[in-house]
N, C-alpha and C. Protein backbone atom coordinates (compact mmCIF):
# COMPACT_ATOMS: atom_id res chain seq x y z
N UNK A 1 -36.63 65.46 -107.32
CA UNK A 1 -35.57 66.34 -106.80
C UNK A 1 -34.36 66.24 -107.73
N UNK A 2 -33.57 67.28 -107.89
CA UNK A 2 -32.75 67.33 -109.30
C UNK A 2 -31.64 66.63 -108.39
N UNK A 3 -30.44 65.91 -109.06
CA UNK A 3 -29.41 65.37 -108.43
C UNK A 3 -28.17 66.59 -108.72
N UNK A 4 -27.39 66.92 -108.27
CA UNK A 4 -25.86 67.82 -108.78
C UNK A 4 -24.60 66.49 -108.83
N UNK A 5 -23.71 66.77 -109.88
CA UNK A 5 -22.65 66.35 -109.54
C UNK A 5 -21.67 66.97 -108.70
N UNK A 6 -21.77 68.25 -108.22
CA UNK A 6 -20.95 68.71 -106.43
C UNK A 6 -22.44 68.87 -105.83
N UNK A 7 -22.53 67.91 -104.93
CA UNK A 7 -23.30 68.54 -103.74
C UNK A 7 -22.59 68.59 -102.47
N UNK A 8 -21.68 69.30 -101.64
CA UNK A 8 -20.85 69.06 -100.82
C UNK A 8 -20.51 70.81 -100.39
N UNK A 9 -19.85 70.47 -98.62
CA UNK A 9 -19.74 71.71 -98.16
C UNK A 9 -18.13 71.94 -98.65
N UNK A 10 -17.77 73.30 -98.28
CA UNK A 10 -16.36 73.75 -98.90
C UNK A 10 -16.05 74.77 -98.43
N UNK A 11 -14.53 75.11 -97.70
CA UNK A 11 -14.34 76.61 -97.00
C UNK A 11 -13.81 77.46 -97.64
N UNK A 12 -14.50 78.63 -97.59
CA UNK A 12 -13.99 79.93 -98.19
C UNK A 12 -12.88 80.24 -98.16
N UNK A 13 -11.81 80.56 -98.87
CA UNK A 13 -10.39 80.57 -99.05
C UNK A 13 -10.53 82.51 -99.52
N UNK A 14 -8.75 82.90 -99.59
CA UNK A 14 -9.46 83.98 -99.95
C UNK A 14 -7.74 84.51 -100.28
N UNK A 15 -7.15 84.84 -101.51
CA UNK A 15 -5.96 84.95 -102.07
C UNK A 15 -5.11 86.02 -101.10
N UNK A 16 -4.14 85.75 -101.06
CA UNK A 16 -3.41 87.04 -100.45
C UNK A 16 -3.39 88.37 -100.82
N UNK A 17 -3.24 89.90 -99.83
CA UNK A 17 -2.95 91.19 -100.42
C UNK A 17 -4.11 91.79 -100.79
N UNK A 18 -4.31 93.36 -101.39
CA UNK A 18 -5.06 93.89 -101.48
C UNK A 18 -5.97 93.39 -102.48
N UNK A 19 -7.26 93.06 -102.33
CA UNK A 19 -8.21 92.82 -103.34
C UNK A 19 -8.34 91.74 -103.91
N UNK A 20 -7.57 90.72 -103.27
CA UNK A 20 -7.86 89.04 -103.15
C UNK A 20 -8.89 88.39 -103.20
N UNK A 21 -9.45 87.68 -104.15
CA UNK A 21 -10.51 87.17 -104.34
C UNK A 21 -10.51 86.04 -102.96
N UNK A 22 -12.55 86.12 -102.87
CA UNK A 22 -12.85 84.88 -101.88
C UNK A 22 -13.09 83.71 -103.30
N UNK A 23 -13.00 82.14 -102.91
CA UNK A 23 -12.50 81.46 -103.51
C UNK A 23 -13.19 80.21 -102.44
N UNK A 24 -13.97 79.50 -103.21
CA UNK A 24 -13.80 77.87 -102.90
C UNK A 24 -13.35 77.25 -104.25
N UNK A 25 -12.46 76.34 -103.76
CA UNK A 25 -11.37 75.12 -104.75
C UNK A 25 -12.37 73.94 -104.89
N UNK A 26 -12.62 73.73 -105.89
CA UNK A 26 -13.74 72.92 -106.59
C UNK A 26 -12.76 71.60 -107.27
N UNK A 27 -11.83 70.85 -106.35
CA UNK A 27 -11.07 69.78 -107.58
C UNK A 27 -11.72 68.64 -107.72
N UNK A 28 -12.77 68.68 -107.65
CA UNK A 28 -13.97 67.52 -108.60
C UNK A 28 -13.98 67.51 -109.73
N UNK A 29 -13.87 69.27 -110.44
CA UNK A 29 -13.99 69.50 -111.87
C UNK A 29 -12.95 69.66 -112.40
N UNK A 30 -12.66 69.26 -113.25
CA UNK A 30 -11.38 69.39 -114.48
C UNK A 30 -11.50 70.36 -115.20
N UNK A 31 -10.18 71.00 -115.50
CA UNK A 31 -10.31 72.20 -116.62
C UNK A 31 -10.74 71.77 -117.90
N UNK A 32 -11.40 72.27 -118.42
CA UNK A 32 -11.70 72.24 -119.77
C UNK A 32 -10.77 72.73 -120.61
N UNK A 33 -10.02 71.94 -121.58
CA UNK A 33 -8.69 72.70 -122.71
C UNK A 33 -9.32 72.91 -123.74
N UNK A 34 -10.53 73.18 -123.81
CA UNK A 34 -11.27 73.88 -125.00
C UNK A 34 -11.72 75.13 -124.36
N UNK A 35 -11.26 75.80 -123.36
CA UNK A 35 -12.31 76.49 -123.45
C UNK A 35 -10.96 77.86 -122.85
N UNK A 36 -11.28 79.18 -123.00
CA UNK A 36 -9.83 80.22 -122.99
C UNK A 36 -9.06 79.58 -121.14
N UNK A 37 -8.22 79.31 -120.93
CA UNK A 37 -7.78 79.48 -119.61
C UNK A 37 -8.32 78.29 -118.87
N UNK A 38 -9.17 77.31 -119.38
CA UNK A 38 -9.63 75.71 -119.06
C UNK A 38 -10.89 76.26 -118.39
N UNK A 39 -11.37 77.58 -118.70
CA UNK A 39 -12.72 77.41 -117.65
C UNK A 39 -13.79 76.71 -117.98
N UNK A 40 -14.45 76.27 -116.57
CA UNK A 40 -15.73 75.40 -117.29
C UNK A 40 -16.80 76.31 -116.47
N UNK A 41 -18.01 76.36 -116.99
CA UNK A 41 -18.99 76.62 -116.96
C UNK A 41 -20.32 75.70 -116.17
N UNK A 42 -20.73 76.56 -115.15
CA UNK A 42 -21.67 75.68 -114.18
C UNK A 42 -22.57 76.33 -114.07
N UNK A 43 -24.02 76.12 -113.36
CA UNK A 43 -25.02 76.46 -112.82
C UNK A 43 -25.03 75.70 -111.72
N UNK A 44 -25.85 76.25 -110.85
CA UNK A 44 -26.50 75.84 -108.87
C UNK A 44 -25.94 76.67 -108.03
N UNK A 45 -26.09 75.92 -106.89
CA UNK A 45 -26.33 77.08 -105.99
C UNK A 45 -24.97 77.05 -104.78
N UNK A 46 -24.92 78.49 -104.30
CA UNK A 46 -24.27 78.29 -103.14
C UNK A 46 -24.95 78.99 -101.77
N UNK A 47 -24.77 78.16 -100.95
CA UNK A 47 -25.59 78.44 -99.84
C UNK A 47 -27.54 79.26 -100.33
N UNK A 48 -27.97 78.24 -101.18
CA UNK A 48 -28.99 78.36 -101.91
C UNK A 48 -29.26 79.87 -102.95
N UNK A 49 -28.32 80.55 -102.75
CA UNK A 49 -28.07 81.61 -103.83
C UNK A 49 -27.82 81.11 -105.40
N UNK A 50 -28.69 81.30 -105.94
CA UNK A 50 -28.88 80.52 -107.35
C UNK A 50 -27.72 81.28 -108.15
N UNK A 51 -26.29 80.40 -109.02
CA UNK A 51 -25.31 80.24 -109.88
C UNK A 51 -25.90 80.08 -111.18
N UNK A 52 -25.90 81.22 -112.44
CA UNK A 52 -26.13 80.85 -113.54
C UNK A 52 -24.98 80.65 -114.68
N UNK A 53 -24.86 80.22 -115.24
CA UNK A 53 -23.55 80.25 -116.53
C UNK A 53 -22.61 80.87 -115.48
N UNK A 54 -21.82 79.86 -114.58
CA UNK A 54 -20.84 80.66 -113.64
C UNK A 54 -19.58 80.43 -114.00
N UNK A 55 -18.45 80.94 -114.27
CA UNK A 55 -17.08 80.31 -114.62
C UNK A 55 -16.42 79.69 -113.32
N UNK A 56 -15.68 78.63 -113.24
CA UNK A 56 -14.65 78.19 -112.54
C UNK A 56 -13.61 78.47 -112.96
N UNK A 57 -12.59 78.92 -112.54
CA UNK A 57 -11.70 79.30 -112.89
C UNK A 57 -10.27 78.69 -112.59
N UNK A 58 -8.93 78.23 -113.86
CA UNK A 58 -8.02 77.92 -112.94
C UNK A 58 -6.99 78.11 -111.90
N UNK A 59 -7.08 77.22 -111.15
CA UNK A 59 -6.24 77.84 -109.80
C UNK A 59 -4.59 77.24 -110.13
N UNK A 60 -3.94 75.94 -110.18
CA UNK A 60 -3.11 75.55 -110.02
C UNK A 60 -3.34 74.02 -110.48
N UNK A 61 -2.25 73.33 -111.14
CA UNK A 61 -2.28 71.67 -111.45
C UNK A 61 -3.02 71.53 -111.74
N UNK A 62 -4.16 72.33 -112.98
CA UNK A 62 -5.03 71.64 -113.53
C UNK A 62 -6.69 72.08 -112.61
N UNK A 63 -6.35 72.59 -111.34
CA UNK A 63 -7.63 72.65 -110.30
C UNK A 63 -8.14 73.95 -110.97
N UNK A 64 -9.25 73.89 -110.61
CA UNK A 64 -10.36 74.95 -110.72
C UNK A 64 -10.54 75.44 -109.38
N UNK A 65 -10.99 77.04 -109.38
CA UNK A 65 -11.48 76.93 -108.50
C UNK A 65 -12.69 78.59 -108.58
N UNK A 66 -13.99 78.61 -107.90
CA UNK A 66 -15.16 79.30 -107.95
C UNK A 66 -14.90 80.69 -107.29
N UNK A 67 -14.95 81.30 -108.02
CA UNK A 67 -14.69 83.11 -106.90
C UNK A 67 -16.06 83.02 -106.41
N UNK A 68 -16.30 83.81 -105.56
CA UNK A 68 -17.69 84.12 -104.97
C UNK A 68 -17.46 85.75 -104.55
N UNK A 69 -18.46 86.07 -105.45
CA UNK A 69 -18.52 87.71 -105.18
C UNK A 69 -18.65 88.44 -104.12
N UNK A 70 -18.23 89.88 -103.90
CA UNK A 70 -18.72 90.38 -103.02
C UNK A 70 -20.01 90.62 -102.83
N UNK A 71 -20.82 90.33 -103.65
CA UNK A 71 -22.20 90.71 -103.47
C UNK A 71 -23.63 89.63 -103.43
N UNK A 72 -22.50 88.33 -103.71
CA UNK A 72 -22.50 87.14 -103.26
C UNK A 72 -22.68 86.61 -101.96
N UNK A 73 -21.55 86.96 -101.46
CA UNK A 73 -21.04 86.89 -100.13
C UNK A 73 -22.03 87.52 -99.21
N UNK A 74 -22.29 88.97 -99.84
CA UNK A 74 -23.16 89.95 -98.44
C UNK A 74 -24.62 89.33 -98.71
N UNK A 75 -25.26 88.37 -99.71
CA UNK A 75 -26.71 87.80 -100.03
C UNK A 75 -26.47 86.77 -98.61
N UNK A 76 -25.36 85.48 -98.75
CA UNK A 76 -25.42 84.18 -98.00
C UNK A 76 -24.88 85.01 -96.80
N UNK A 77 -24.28 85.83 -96.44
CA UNK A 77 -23.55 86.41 -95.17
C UNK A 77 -22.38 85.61 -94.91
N UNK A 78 -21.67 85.33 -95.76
CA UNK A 78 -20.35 84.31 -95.32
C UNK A 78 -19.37 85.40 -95.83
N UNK A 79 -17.46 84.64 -95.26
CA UNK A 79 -16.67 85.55 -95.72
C UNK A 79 -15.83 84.36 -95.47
N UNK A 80 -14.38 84.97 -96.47
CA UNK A 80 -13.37 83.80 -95.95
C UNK A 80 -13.04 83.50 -94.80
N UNK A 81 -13.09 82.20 -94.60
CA UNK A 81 -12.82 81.13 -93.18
C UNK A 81 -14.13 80.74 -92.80
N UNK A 82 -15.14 80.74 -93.49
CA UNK A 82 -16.69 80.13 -93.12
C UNK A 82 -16.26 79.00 -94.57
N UNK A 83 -17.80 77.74 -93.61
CA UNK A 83 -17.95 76.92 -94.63
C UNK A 83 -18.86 77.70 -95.38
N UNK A 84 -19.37 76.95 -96.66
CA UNK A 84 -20.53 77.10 -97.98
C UNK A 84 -21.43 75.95 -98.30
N UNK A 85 -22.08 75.57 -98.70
CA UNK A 85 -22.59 74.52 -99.11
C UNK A 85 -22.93 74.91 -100.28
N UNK A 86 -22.19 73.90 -101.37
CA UNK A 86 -21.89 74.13 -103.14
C UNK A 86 -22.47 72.87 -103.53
N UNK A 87 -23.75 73.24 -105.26
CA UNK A 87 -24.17 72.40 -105.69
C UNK A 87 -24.11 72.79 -107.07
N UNK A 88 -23.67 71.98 -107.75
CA UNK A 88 -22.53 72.51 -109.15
C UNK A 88 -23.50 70.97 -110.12
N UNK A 89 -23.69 71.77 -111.29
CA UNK A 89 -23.62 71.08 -112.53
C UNK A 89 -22.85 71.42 -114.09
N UNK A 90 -22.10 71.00 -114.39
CA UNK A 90 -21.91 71.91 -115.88
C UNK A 90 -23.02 72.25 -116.15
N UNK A 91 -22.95 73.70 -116.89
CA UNK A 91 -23.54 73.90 -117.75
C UNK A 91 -23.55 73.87 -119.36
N UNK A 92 -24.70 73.41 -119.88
CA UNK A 92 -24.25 73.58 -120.94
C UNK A 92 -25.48 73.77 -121.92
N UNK A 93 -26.26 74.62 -121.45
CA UNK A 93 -27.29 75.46 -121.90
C UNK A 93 -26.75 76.69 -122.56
N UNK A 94 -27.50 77.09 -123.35
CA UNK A 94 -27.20 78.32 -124.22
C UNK A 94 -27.34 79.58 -123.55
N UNK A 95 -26.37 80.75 -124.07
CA UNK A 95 -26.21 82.19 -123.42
C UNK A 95 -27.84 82.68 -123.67
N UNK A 96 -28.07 83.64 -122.91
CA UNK A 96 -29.47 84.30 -122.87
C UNK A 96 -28.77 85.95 -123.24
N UNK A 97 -29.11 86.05 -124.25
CA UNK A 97 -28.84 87.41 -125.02
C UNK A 97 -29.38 88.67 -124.57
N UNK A 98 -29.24 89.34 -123.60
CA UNK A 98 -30.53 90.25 -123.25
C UNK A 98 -31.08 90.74 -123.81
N UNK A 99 -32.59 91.16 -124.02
CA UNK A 99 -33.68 92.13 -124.84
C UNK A 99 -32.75 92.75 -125.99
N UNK A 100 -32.50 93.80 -124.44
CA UNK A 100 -31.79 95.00 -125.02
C UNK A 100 -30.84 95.19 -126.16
N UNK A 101 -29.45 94.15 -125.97
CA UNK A 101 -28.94 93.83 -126.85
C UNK A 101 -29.44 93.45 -128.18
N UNK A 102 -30.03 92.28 -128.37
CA UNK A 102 -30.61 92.08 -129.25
C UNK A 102 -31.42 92.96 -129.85
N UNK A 103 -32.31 94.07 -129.67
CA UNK A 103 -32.60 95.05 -130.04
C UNK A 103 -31.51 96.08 -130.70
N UNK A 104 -30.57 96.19 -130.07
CA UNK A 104 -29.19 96.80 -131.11
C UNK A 104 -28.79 96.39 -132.01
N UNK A 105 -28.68 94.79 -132.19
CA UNK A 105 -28.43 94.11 -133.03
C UNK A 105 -29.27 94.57 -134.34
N UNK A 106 -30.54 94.58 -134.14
CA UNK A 106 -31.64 94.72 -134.80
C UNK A 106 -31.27 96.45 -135.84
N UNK A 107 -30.49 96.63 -135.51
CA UNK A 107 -30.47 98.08 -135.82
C UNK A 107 -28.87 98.24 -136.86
N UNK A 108 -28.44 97.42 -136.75
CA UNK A 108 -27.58 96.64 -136.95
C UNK A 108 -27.15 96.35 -138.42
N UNK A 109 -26.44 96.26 -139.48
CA UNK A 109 -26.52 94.58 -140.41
C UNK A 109 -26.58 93.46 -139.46
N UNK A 110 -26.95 92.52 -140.83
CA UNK A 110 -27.38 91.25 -139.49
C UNK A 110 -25.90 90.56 -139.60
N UNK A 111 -24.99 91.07 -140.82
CA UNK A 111 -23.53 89.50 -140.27
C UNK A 111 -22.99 90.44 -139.34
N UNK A 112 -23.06 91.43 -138.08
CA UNK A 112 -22.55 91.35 -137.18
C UNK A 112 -23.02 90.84 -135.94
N UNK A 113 -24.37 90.16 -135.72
CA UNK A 113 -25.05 89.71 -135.05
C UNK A 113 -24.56 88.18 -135.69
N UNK A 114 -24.75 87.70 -136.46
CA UNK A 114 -23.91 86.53 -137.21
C UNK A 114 -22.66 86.20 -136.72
N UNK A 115 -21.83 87.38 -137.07
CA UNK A 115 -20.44 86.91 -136.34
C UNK A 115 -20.28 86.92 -134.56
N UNK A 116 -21.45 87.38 -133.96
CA UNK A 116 -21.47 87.67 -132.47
C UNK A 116 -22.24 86.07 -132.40
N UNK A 117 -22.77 85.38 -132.80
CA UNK A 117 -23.31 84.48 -132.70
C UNK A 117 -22.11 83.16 -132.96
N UNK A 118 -21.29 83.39 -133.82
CA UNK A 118 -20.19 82.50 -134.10
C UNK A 118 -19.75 82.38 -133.20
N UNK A 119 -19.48 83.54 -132.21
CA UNK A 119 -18.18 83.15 -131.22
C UNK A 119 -18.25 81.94 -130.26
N UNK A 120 -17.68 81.76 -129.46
CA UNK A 120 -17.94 80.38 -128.38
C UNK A 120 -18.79 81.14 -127.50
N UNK A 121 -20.07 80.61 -126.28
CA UNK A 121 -20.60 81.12 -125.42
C UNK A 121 -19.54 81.41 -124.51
N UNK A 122 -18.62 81.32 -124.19
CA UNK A 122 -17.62 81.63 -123.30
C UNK A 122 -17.89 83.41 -123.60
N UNK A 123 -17.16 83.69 -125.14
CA UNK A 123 -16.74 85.06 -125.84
C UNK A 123 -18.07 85.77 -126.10
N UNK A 124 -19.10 85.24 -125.67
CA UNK A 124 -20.43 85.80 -125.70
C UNK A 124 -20.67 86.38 -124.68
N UNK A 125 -20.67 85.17 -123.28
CA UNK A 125 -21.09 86.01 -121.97
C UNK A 125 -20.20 87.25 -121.29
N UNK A 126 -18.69 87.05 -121.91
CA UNK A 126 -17.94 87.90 -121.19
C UNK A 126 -18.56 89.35 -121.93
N UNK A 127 -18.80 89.50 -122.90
CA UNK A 127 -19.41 90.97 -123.46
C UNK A 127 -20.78 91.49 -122.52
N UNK A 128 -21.26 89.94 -122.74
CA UNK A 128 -22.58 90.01 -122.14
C UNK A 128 -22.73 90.66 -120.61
N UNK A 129 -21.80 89.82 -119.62
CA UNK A 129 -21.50 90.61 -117.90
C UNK A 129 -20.66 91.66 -118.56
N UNK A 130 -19.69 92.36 -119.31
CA UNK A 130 -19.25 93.42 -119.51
C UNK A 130 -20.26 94.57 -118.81
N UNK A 131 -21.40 94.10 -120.17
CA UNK A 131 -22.22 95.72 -120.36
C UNK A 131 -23.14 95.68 -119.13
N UNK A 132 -23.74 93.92 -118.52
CA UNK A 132 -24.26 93.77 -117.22
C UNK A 132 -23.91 94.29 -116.05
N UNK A 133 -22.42 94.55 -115.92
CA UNK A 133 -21.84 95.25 -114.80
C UNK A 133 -21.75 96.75 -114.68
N UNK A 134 -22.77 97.21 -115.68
CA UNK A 134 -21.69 98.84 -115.89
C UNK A 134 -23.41 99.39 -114.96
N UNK A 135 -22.84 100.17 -113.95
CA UNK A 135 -23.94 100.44 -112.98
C UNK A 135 -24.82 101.44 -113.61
N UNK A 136 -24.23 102.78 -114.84
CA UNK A 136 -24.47 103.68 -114.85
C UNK A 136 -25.82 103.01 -116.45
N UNK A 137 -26.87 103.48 -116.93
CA UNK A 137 -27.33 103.48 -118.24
C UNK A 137 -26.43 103.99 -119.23
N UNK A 138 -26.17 105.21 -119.12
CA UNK A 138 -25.11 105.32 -120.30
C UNK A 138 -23.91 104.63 -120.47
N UNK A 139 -23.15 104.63 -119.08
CA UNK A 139 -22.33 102.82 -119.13
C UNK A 139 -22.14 101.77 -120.11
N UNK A 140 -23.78 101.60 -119.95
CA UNK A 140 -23.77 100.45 -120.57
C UNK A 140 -23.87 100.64 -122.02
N UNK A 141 -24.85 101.63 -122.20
CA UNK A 141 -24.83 101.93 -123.76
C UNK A 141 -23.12 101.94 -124.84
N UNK A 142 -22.91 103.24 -123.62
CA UNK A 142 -21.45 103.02 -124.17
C UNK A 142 -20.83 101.48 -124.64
N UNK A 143 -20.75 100.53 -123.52
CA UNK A 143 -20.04 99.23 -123.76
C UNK A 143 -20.84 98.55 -124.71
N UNK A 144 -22.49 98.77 -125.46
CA UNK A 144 -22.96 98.30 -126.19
C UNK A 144 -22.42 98.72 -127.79
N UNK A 145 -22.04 99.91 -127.31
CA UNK A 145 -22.03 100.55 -128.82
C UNK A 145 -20.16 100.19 -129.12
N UNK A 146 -19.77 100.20 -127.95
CA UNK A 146 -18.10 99.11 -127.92
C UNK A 146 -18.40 97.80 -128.32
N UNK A 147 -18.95 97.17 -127.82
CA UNK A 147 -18.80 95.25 -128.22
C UNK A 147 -19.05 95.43 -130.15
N UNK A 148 -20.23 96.60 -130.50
CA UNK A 148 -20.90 96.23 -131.64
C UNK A 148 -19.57 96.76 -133.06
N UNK A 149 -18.94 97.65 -132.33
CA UNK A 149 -18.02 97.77 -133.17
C UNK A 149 -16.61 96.81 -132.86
N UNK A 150 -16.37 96.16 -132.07
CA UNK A 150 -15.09 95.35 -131.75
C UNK A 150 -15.78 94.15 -132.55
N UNK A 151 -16.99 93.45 -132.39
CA UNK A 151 -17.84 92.82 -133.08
C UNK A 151 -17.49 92.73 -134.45
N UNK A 152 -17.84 93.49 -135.04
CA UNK A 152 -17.37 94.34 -136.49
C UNK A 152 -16.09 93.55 -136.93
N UNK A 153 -15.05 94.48 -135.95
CA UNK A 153 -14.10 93.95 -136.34
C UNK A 153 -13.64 92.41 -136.39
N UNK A 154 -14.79 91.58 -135.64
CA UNK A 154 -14.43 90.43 -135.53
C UNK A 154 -13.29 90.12 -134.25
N UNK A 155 -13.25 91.00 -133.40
CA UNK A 155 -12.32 90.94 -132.01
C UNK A 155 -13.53 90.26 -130.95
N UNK A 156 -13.02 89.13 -130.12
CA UNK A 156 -13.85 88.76 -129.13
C UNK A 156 -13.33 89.70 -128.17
N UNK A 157 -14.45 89.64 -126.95
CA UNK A 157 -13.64 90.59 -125.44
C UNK A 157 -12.40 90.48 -125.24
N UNK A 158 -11.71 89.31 -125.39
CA UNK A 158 -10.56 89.07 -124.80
C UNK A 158 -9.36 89.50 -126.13
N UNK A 159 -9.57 90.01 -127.15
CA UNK A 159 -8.54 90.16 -128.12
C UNK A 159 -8.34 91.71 -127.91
């Protein structure tokens, strides 16, 4: 049976005002100052809903703390003011590149797949859920054929 370093329950918190993230405060984990904004990176589960490359994010004094999606939320059926039961490990396994992408790449020169490979996995996955979130196919194409030229330029998501 695998061990976690969080195995423990935790109540849904949930920010003030319109469009306030739900939120459990995770201060077991320390920010990371290597990494943009101290986030650290986890896998496991909440309320057995499997967490892959998940960010923690900081909240205040150094604390982290885990958003939990709306679509999160409607899988376990919880909402803020319910407990969770959270089982957290860093992660620190490598980004999974999708097919697809990598197939663009392919089409590509290869030093911009080179320089997309330089970046930190942090500046990887955020491109990566970018084009993951875009509901529509052309969406995404679009944001593919965006990362490959911001890429280019050598701009991560966040520049």
């Amino acid at each position: 049976m695998k061990t976690y370093s969080i195995n423990k329950t935790y109540k849904l918190q949930k920010f003030e005002g319109k469009g306030g993230w739900t939120y459990a405060l995770i201060p077991e984990i320390a920010q990371n100052k290597k990494n943009p904004f101290g986030w650290v990176t986890v896998s496991g589960f909440i309320d057995g809903f499997e967490l892959k490359h998940y960010k923690l994010m900081p909240y205040s004094n150094g604390l982290l703390f885990m958003p939990v999606k709306a679509s999160t939320r409607k899988v376990i059926g919880k909402q803020a003011g319910n407990t969770v039961h959270i089982k957290l490990n860093i992660d620190t396994s490598p980004i999974k590149i999708p097919a697809e992408i990598i197939d663009c790449f392919k089409n590509e020169p290869p030093s911009i797949y080179t320089a997309f490979l330089d970046f930190t996995q942090s500046e990887q996955k955020a491109y990566i859920d970018w084009i993951d979130e875009a509901k529509k196919e052309e969406t995404k194409v679009e944001r593919i054929v965006k990362m490959m030229e911001r890429v280019l330029d050598g701009k991560t998501f966040y520049d």
